[in-house]
Structure formats: structure tokens, C-alpha cells
C-alpha atoms as a PDB file:
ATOM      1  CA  UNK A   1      20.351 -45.555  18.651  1.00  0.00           C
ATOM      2  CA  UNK A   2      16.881 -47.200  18.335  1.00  0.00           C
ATOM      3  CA  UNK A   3      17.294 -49.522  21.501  1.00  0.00           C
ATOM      4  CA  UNK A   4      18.836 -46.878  23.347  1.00  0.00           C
ATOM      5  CA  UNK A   5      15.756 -44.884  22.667  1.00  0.00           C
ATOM      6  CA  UNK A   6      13.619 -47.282  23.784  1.00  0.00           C
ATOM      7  CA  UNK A   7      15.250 -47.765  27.039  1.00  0.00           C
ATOM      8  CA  UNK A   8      15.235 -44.271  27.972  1.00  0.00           C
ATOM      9  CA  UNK A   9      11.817 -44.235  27.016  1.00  0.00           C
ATOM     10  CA  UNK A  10       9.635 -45.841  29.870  1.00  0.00           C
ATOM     11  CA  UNK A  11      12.278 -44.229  32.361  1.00  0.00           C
ATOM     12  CA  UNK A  12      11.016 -40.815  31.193  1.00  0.00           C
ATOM     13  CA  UNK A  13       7.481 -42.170  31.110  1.00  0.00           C
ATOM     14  CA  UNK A  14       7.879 -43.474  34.799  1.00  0.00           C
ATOM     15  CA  UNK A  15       8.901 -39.843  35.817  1.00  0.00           C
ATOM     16  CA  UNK A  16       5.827 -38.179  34.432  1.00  0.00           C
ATOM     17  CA  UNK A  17       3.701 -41.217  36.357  1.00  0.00           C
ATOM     18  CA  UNK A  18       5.281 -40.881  39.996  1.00  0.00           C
ATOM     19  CA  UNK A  19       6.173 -37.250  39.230  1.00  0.00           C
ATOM     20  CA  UNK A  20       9.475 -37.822  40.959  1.00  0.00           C
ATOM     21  CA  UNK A  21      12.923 -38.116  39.631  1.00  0.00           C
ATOM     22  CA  UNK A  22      14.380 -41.703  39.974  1.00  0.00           C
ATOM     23  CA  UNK A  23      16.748 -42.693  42.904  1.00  0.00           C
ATOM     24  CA  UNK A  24      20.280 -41.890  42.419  1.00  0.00           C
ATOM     25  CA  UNK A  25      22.290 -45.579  41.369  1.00  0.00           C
ATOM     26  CA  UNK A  26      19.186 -46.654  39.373  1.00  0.00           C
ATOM     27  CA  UNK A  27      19.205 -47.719  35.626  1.00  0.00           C
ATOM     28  CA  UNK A  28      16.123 -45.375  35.276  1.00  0.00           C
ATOM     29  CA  UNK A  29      18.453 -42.177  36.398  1.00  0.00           C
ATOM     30  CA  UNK A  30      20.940 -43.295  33.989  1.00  0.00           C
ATOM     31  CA  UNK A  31      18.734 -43.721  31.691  1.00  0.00           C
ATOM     32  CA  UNK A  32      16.838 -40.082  32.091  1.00  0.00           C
ATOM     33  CA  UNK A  33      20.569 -38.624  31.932  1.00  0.00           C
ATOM     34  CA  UNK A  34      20.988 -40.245  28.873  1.00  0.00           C
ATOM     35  CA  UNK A  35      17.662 -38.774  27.455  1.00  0.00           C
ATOM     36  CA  UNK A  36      18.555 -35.089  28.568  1.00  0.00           C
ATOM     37  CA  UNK A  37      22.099 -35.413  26.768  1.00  0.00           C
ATOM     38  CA  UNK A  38      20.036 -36.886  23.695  1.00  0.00           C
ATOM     39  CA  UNK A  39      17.302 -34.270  23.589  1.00  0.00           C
ATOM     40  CA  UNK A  40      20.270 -31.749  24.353  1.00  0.00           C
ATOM     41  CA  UNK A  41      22.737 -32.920  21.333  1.00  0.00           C
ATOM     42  CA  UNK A  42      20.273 -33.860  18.691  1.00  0.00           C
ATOM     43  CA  UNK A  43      17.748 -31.187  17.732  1.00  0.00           C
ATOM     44  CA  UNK A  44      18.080 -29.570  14.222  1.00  0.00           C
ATOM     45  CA  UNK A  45      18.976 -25.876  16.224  1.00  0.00           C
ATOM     46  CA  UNK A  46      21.645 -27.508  18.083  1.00  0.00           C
ATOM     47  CA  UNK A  47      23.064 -29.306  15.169  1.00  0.00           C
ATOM     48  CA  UNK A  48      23.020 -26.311  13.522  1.00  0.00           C
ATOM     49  CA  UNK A  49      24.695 -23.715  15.911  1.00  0.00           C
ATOM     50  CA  UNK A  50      27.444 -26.553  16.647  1.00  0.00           C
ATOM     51  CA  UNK A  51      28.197 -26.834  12.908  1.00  0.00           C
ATOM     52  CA  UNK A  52      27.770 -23.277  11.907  1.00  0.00           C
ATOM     53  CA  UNK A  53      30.439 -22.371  14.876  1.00  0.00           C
ATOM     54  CA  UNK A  54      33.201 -25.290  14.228  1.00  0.00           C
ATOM     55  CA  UNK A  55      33.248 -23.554  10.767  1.00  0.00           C
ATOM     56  CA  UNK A  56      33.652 -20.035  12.055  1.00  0.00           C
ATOM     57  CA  UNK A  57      36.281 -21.538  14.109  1.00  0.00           C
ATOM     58  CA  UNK A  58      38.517 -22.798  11.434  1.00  0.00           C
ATOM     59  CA  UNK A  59      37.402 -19.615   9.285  1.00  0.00           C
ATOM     60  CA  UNK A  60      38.995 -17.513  12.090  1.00  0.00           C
ATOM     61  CA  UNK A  61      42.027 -20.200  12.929  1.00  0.00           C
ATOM     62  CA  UNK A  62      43.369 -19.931   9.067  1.00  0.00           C
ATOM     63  CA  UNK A  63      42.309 -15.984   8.661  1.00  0.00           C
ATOM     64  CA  UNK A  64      46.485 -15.163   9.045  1.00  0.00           C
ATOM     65  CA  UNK A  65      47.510 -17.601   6.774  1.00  0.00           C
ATOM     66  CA  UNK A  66      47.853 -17.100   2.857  1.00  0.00           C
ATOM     67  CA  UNK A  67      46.034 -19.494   0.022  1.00  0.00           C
ATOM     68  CA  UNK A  68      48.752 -22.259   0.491  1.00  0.00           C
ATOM     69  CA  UNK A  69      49.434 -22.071   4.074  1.00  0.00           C
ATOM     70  CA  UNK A  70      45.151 -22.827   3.911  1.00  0.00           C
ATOM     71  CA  UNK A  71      45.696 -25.725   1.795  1.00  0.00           C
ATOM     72  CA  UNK A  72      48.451 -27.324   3.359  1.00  0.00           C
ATOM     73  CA  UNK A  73      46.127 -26.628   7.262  1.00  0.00           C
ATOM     74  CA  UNK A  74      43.123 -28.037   5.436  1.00  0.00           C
ATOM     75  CA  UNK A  75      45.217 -31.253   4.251  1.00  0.00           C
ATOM     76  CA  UNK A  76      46.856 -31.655   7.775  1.00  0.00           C
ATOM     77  CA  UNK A  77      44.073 -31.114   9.799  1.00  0.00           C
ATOM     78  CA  UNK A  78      40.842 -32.030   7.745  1.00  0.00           C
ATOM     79  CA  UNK A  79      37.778 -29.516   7.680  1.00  0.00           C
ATOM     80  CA  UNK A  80      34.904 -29.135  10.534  1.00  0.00           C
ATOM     81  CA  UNK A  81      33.865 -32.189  11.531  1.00  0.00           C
ATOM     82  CA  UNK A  82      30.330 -33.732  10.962  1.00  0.00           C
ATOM     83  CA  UNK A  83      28.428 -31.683  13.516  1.00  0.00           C
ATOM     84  CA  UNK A  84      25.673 -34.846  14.205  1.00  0.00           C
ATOM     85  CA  UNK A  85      28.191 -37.223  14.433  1.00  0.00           C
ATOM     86  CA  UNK A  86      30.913 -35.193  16.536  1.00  0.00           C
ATOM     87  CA  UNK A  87      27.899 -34.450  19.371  1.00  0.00           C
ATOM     88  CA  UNK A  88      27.012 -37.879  19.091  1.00  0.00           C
ATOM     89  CA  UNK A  89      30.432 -38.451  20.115  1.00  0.00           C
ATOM     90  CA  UNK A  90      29.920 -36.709  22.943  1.00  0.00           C
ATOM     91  CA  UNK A  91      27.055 -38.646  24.333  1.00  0.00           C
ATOM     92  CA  UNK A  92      29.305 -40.933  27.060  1.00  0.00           C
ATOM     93  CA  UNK A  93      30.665 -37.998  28.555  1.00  0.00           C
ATOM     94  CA  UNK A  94      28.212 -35.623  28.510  1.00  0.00           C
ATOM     95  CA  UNK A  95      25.864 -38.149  30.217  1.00  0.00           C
ATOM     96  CA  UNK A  96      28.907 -38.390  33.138  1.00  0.00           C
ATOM     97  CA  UNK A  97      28.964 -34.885  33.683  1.00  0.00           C
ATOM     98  CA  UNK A  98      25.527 -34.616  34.405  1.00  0.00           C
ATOM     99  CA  UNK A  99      25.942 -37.649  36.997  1.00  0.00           C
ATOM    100  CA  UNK A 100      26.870 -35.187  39.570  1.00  0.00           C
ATOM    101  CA  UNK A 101      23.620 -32.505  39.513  1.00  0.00           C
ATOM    102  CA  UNK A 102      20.334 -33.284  41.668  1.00  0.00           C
ATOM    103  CA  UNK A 103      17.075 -33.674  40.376  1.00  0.00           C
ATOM    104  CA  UNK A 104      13.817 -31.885  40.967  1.00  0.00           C
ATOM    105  CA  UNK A 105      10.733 -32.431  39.716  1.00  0.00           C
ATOM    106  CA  UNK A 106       8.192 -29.783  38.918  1.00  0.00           C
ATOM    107  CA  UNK A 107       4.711 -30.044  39.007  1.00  0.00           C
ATOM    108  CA  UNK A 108       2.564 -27.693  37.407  1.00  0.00           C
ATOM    109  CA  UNK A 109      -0.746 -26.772  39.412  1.00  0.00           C
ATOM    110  CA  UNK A 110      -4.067 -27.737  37.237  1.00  0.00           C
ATOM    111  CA  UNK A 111      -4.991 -24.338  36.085  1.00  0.00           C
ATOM    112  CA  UNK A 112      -1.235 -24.540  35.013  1.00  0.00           C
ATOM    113  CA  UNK A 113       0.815 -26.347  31.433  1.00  0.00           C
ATOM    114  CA  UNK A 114       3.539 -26.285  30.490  1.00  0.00           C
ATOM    115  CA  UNK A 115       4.768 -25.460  26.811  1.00  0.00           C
ATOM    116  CA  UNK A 116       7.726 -27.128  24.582  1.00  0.00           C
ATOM    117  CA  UNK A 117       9.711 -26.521  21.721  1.00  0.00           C
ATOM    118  CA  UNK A 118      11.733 -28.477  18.983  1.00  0.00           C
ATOM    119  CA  UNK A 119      14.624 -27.756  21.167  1.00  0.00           C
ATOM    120  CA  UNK A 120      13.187 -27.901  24.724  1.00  0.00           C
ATOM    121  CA  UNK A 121      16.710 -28.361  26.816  1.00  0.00           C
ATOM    122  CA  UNK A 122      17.269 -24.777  28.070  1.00  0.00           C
ATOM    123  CA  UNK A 123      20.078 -24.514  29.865  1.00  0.00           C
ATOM    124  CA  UNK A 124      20.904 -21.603  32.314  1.00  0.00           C
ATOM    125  CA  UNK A 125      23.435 -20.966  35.127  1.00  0.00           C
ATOM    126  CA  UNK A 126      21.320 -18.166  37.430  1.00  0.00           C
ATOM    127  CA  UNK A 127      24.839 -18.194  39.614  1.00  0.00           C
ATOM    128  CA  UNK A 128      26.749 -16.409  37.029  1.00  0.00           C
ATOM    129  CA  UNK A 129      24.592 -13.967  35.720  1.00  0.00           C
ATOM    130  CA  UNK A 130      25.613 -10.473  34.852  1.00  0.00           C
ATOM    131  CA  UNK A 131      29.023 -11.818  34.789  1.00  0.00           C
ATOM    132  CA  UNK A 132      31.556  -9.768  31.856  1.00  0.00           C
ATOM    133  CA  UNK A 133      31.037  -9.747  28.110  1.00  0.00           C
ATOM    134  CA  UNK A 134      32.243 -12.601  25.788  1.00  0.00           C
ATOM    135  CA  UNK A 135      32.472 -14.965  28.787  1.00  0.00           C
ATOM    136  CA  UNK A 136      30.245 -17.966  28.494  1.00  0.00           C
ATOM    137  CA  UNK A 137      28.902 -18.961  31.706  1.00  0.00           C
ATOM    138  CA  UNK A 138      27.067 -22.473  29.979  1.00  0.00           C
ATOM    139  CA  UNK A 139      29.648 -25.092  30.593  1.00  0.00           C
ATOM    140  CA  UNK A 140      28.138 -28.176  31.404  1.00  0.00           C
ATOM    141  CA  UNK A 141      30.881 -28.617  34.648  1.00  0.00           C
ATOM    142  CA  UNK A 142      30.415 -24.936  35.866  1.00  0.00           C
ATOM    143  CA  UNK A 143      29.058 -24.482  39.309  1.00  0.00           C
ATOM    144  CA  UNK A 144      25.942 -23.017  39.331  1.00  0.00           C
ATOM    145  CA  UNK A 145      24.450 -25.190  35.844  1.00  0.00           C
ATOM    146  CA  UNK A 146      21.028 -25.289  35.600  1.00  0.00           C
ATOM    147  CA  UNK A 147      18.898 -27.363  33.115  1.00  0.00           C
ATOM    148  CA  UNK A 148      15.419 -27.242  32.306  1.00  0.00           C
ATOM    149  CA  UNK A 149      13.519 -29.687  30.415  1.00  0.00           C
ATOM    150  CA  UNK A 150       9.530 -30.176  30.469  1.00  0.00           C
ATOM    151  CA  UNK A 151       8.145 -33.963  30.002  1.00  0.00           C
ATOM    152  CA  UNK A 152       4.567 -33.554  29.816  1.00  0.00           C
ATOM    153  CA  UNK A 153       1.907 -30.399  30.367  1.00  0.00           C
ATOM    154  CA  UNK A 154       2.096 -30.952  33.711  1.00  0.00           C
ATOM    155  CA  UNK A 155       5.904 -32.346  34.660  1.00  0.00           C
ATOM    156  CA  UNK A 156       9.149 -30.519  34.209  1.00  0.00           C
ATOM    157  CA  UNK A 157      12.556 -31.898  34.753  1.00  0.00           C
ATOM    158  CA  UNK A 158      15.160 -30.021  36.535  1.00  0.00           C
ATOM    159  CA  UNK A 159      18.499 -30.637  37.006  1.00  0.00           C
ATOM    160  CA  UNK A 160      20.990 -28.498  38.794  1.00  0.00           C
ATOM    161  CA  UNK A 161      24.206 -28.007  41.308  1.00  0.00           C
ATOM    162  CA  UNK A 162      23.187 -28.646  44.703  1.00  0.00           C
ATOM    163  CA  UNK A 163      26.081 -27.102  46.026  1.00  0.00           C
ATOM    164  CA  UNK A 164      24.720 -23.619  44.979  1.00  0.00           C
ATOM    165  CA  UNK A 165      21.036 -23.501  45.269  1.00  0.00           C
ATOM    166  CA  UNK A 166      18.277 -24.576  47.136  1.00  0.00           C
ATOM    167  CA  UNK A 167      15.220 -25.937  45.238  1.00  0.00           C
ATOM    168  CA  UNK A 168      11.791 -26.700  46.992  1.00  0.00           C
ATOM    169  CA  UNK A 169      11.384 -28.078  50.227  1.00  0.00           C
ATOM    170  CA  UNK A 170      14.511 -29.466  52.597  1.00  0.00           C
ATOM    171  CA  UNK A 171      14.441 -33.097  51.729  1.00  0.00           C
ATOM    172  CA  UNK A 172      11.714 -33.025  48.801  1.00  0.00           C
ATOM    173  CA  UNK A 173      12.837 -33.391  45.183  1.00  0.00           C
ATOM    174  CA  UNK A 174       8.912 -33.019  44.201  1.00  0.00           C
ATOM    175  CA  UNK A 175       7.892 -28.932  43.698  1.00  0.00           C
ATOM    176  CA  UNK A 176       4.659 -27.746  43.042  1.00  0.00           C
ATOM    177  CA  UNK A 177       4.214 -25.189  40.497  1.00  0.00           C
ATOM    178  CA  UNK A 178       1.134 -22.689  41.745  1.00  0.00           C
ATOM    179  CA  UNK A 179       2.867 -19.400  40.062  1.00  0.00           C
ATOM    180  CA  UNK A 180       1.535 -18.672  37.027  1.00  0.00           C
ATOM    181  CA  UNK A 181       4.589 -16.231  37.142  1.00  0.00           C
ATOM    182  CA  UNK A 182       6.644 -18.583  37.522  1.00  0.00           C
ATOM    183  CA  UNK A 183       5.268 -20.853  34.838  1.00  0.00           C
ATOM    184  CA  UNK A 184       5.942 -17.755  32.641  1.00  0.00           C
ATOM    185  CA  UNK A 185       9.171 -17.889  33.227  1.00  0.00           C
ATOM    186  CA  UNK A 186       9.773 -21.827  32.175  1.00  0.00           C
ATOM    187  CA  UNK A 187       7.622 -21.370  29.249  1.00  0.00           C
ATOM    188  CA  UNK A 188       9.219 -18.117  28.132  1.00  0.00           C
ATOM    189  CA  UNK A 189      12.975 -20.391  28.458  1.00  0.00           C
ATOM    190  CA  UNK A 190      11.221 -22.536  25.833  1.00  0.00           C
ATOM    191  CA  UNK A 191      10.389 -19.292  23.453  1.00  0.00           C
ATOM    192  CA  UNK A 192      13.982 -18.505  24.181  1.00  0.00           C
ATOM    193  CA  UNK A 193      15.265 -21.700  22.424  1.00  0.00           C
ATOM    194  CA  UNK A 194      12.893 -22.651  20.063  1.00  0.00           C
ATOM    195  CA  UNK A 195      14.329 -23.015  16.675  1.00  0.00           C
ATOM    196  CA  UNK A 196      11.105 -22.433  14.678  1.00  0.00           C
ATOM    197  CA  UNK A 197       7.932 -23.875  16.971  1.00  0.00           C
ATOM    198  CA  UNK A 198       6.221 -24.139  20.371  1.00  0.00           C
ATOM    199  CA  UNK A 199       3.981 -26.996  21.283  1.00  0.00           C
ATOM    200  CA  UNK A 200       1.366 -27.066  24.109  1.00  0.00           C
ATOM    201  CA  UNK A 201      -1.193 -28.919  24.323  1.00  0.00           C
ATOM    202  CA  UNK A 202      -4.897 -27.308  24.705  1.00  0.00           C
ATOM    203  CA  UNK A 203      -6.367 -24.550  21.939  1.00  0.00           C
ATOM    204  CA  UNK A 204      -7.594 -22.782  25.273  1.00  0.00           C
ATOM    205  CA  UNK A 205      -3.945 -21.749  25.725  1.00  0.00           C
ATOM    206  CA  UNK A 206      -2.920 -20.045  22.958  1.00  0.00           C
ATOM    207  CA  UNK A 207      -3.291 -16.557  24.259  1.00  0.00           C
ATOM    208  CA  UNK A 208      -0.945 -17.039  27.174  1.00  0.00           C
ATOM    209  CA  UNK A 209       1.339 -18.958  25.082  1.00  0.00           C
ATOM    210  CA  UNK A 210       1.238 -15.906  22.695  1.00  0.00           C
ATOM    211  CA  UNK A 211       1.615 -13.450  25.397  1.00  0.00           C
ATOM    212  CA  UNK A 212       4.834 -14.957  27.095  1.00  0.00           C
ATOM    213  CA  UNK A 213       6.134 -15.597  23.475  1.00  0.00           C
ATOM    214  CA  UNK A 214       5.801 -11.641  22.683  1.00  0.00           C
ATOM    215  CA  UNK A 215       6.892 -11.020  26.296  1.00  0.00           C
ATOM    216  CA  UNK A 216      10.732 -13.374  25.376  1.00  0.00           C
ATOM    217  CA  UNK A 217      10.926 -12.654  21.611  1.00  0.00           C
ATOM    218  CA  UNK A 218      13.337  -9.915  22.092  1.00  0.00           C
ATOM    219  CA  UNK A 219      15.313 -11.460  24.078  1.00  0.00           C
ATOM    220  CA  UNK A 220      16.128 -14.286  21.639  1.00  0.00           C
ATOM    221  CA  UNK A 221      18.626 -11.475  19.517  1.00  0.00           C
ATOM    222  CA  UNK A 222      21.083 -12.181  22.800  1.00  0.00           C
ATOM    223  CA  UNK A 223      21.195 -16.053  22.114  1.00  0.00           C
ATOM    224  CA  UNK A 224      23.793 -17.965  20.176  1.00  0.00           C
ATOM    225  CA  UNK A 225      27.289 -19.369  19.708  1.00  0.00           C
ATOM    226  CA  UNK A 226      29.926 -16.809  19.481  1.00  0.00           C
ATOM    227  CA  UNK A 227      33.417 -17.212  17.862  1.00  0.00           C
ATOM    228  CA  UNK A 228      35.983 -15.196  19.532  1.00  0.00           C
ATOM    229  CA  UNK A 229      39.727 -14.913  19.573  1.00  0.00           C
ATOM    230  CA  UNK A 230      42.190 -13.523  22.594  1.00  0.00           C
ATOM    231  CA  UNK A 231      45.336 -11.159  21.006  1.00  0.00           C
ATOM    232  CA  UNK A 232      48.040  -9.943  22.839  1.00  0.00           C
ATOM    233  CA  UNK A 233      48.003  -6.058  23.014  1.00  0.00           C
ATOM    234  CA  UNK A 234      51.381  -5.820  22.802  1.00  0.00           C
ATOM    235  CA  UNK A 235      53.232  -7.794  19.783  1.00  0.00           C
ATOM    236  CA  UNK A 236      49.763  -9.663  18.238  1.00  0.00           C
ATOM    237  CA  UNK A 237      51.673 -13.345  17.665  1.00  0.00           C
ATOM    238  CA  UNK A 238      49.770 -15.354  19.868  1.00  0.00           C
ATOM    239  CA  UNK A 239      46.187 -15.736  19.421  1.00  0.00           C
ATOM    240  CA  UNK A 240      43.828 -17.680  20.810  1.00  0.00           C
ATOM    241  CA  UNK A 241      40.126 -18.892  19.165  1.00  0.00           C
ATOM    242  CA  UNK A 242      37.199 -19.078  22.146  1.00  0.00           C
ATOM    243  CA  UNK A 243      33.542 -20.397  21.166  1.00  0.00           C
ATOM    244  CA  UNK A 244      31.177 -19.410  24.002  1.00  0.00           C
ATOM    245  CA  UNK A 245      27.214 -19.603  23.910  1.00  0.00           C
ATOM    246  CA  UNK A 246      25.804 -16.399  24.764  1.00  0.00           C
ATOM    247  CA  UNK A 247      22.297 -16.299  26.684  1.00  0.00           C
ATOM    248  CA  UNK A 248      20.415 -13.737  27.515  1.00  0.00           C
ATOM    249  CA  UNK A 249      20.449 -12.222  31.270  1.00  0.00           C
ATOM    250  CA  UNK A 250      17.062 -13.284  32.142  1.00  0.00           C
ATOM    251  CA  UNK A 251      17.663 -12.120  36.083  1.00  0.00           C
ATOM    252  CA  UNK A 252      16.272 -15.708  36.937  1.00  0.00           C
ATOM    253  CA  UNK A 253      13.661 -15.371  39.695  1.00  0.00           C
ATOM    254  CA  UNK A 254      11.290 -18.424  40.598  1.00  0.00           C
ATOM    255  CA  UNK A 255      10.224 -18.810  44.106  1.00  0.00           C
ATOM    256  CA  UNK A 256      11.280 -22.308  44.230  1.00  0.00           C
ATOM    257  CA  UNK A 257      14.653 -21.779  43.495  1.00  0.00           C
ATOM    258  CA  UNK A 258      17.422 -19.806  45.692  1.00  0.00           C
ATOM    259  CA  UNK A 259      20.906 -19.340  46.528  1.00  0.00           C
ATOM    260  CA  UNK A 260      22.689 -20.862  49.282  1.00  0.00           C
ATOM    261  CA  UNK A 261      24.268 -19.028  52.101  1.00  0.00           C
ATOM    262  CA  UNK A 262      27.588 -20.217  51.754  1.00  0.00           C
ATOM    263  CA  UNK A 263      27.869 -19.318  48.501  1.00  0.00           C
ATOM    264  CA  UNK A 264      26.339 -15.871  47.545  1.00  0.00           C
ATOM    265  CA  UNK A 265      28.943 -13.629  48.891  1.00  0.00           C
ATOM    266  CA  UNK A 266      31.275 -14.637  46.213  1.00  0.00           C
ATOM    267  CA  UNK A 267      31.868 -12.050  43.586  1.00  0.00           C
ATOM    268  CA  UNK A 268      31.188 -12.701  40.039  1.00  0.00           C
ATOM    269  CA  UNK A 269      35.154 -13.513  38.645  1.00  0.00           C
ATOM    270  CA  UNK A 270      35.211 -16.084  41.497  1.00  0.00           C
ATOM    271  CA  UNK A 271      31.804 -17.588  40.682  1.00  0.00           C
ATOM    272  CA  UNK A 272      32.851 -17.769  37.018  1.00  0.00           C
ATOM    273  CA  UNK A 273      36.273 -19.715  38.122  1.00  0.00           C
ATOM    274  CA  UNK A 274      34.327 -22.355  39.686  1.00  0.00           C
ATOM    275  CA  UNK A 275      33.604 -25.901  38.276  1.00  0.00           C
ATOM    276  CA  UNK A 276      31.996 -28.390  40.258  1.00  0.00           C
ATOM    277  CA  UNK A 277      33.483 -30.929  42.483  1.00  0.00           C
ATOM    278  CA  UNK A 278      31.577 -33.871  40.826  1.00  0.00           C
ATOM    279  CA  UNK A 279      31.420 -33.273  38.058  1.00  0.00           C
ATOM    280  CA  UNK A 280      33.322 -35.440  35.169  1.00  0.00           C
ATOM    281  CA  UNK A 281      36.449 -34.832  33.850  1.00  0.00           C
ATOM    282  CA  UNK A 282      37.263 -31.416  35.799  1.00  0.00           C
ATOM    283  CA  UNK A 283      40.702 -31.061  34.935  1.00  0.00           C
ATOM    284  CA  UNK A 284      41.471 -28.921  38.419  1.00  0.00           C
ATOM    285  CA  UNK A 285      40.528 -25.309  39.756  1.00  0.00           C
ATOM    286  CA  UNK A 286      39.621 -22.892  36.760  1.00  0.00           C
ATOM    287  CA  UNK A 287      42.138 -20.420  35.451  1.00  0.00           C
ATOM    288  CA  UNK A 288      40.705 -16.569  35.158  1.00  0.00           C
ATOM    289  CA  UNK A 289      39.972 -16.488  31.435  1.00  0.00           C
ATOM    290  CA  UNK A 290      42.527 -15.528  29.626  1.00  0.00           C
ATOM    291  CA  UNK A 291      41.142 -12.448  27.553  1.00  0.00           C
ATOM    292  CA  UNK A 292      41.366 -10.113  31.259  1.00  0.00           C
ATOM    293  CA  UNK A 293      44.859 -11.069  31.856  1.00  0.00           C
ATOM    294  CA  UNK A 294      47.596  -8.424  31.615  1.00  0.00           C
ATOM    295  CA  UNK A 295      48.595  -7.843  27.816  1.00  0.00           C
ATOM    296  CA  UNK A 296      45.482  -9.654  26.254  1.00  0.00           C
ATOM    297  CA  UNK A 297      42.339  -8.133  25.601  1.00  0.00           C
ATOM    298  CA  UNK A 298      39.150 -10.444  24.250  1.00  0.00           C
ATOM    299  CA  UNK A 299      37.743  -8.971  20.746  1.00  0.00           C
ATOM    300  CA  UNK A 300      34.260 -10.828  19.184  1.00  0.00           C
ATOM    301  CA  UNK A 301      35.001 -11.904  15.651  1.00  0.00           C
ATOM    302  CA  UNK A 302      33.227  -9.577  13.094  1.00  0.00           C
ATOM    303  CA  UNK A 303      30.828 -11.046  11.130  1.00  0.00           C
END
């Protein structure tokens, strides 16, 4: 872990020097995906959430069954894994799925900084908002994924699906930030998934920091993982358990980033079907979920 560390290390330091992303087929882009999928798997919050929701998951998988049925599950199939080690797990793949996205990145103006948190990888798909209760629109294959991720006061990495938006100039994967608007908005994603603190850098700052933190707070009720579980309507005997992260609909808007042509006419269920063409391990096209098909309906698990 240590010497993985500190070969991501002077790729992410490179980044905030040139303030440009790394060519694609370099060991420093591999490298700076392998940072973003640590920084993303690693954090106390996400830790957390992961193990707090595999537990709901079994909670709700063994609800039907009676004190010995639940012994003889637990014996066959073990408990919730060890949340740490299980994303950990993950890291290979997860670093391959991100292969696929292009890189911007974003340069704050100097009247502008950017803030951080002890979880700063917010991740976002602007494509899908709005898009029906209970489904999650975060998967890390979806079209339209977005991640942000800021490496200094002044640099901000972001990746995304270049089949779906447009970011910055034709040709340029450098973007100045000059909106303090927009700046808002990527420090407020920060407030958004902070576990317990922000982090900025200058004393000066601590009233805007404190006004875009007031300005996101409420929005942070709308964030989590969410157990839920499909039931046929008609007979109840099949059932299956869905864990989705929820995110607030933050109505993305930053005037670097749009929509492309070819791809904003599609209505919501068909955006929401979509998984990217590169990305890793897509297993074919995307089935409609299965909570709006005939004779199932989706219900949230009560708490």
C-alpha cells in the first residue's frame, strides 16, 4: 500500500505543477486513476456507508426467514464482509473502469480556492438527473459519470464521459475557473460529502466557505446508501435486495460543462439504461430496472 502511495504521489504532484492531466497510455494517468479509486474507497465516510449498507443488506436478505433458517444462512454464507478490505478488493477494477473517462483540469482564477473535505471524491452524473425515485444513477460504468476531485487551492481534477458532455474548449483539457459561481458549486459538492470537516487553506476564506456550507447543508439529508428490495405485487415469493446511493438533485449548472447534441434528446428511462462503451466489465446493454416492470413495484426498506 505504502509504495503504491508513493508512486501515485509525484503523478498527482506533476498535475498540480503543469496543471494538465497526463497523456492517455502514461504510467502517470495510471497512476492518477489509481489515486482517485484510493481517495474514493478509503475515507472513514466511505468505509462507513459501505459497511453500514452490506449489513442492512443481509438484515433485509434473512428478514423472511425464522431463528434457524438465520443460523444455518449465517453458517453457509458468512456475515458482511470487512468493509476496508472488500473495497480494497475492488481497487484493480475500479481503476479499469475509470480507464475509459477524459480528463479535465480546472484551474481556479487567483481571487479563486478551492475547498476539501475528508472525503473529497464527489461523484455526480448531471445526465441523469431528476430521473425516478429509488434509482441510483452513481454507477461507476453509467453514461453520463462525473467525478470531481480538487488537488490543491488552485487545481481540480475532473473526470467524466466524453461521449455525453462537452467540457472547456474543443481540444483543451485545461479550464479556467473565473466564476466564483461556479466555484460555489465545486466547493458546495465538497460540503455535500464531507463526513465531519472542510479544509481550505487561507483564514481570509472562512466566510465564503461558511456561506456555501450553510447554502449545501440541507441538502446533505438527501445523501446516502439506501437498502431496497423489489416484490412482486401479485404472489410476494420473489424478492429482490437493491443498494443504491442516493444524491441530491443539485440541477448541475457550471458554464464549463454542457451536454452534447447527440445526446440530450434522450428521455430520462433511456439515459438511465445506458452504460458506457468503454468502460470495464459492461456486461451488455442495461435492462430497465426491474422495480417498474409489470407485477413488481420498488418499496425503500423502513428503517
Amino acid at each position: 500500500m505504502t509504495k503504491l502511495e508513493d508512486e501515485m504521489a509525484p503523478a498527482v504532484q506533476r498535475v498540480i505543477s503543469n496543471r494538465r492531466p497526463p497523456p492517455r497510455g502514461t504510467l502517470d494517468r495510471a497512476h492518477l486513476l489509481g489515486f482517485v479509486a484510493f481517495q474514493h474507497m478509503r475515507t472513514a465516510s466511505r468505509v462507513a456507508e459501505f459497511d453500514k449498507s452490506t449489513h442492512d443488506m443481509l438484515d433485509v436478505a434473512m428478514r423472511p426467514l425464522d431463528s434457524a433458517q438465520r443460523a444455518a444462512f449465517l453458517k453457509k454464507h458468512g456475515s458482511a464482509p470487512g468493509a476496508l478490505a472488500f473495497t480494497l478488493r475492488m481497487f484493480p477494477d475500479l481503476t479499469k473502469t475509470l480507464a475509459d473517462l477524459r480528463m479535465a483540469v480546472i484551474v481556479a482564477d487567483p481571487k479563486i480556492r478551492f475547498v476539501t473535505s475528508d472525503n473529497p471524491v464527489f461523484i455526480y452524473n448531471q445526465y441523469c438527473e431528476g430521473g425516478p425515485r429509488g434509482i441510483g444513477t452513481l454507477g461507476f460504468a453509467m453514461a453520463g459519470f462525473q467525478l470531481f476531485l480538487p488537488l490543491s487551492p488552485d487545481v481540480l481534477l475532473l473526470l467524466f464521459d466524453g461521449d455525453v458532455y462537452k467540457v472547456g474548449q474543443r481540444g483543451s483539457e485545461v479550464v479556467a475557473c473565473k466564476s466564483a459561481r461556479d466555484a460555489a458549486i465545486l466547493n458546495g459538492m465538497q460540503v455535500l460529502g464531507a463526513e465531519r470537516n472542510l479544509l481550505f487553506t487561507a483564514i481570509d476564506d472562512t466566510a465564503i466557505v461558511a456561506k456555501v456550507a450553510l447554502d449545501f447543508a440541507r441538502l446533505r439529508a438527501h445523501k446516502g446508501m439506501h437498502v431496497g428490495e423489489l416484490a412482486e405485487v401479485e404472489n410476494g415469493k420473489k424478492r429482490l435486495i437493491r443498494l443504491h446511493e442516493a444524491v441530491p438533485n443539485l440541477k448541475l449548472s457550471l458554464s464549463f460543462v454542457s451536454v452534447r447534441r447527440g445526446v440530450r434528446a434522450l428521455p430520462i428511462m433511456e439515459r438511465l439504461r445506458r452504460a458506457r462503451p468503454g468502460a470495464y466489465e459492461v456486461r451488455g446493454p442495461r435492462e430497465l430496472p426491474p422495480g417498474l416492470r409489470p407485477g413488481m413495484e420498488f418499496r425503500e426498506v423502513e428503517k
